[in-house]
C-alpha atoms as a PDB file:
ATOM      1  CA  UNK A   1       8.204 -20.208 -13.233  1.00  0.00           C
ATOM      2  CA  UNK A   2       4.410 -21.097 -13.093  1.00  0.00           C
ATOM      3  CA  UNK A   3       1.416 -19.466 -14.761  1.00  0.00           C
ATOM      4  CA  UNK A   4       0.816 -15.895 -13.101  1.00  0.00           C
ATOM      5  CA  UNK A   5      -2.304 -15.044 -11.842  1.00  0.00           C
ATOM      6  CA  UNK A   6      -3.786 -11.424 -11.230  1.00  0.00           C
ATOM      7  CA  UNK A   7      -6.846 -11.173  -9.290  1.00  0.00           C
ATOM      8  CA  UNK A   8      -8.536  -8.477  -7.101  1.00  0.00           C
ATOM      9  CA  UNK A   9      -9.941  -9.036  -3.223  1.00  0.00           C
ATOM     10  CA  UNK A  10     -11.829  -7.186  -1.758  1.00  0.00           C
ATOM     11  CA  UNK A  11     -13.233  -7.809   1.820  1.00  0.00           C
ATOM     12  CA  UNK A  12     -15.184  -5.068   4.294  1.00  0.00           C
ATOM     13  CA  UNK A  13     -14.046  -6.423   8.345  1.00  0.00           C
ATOM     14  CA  UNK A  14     -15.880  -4.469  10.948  1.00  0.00           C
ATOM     15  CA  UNK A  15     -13.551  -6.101  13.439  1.00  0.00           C
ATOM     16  CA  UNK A  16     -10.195  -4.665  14.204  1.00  0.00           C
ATOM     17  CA  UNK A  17      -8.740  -7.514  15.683  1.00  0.00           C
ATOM     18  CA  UNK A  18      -9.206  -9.257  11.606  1.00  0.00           C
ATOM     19  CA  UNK A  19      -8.274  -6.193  10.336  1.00  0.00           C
ATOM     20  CA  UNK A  20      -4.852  -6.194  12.515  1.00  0.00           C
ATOM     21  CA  UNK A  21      -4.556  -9.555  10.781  1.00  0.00           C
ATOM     22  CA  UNK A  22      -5.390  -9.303   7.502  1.00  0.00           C
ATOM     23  CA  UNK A  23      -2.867  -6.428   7.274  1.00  0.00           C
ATOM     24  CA  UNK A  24      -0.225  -8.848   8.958  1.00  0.00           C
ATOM     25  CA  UNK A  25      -0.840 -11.863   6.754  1.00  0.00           C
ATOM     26  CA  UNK A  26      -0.980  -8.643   3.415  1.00  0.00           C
ATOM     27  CA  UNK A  27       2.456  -7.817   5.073  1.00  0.00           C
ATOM     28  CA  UNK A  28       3.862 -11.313   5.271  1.00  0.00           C
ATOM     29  CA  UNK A  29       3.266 -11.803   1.736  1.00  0.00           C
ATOM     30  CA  UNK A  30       5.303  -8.718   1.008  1.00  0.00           C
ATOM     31  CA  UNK A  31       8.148  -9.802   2.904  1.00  0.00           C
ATOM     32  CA  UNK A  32       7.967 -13.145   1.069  1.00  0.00           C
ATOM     33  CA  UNK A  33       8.696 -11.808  -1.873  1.00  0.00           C
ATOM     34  CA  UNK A  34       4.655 -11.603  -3.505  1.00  0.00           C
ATOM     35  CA  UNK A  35       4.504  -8.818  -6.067  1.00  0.00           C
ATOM     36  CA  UNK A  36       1.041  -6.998  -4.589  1.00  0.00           C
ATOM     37  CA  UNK A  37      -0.138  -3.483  -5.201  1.00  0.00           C
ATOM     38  CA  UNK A  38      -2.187  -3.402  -1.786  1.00  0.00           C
ATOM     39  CA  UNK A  39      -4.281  -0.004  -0.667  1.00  0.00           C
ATOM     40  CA  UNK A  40      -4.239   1.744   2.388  1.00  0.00           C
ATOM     41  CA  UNK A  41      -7.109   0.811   4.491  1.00  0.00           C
ATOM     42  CA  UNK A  42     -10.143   2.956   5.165  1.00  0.00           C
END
């Protein structure tokens, strides 16, 4: 296995059409198997 790498994003949408998105592309990750500690949106 590669080299891991931890990093933090952090990105304000006013939009919730990216929002939608964003949480589908965060939940496709998931699914493929990416170890993520994401945060319930506010």
């Amino acid at each position: 296995m590669g080299e891991l790498i931890r990093t933090f994003i952090a990105v304000d949408f006013d939009n919730p059409e990216i929002v939608s998105r964003a949480q589908e592309v965060q939940r496709r990750l998931m699914e493929a198997g990416a170890v993520m500690k994401p945060v319930e949106p506010q």
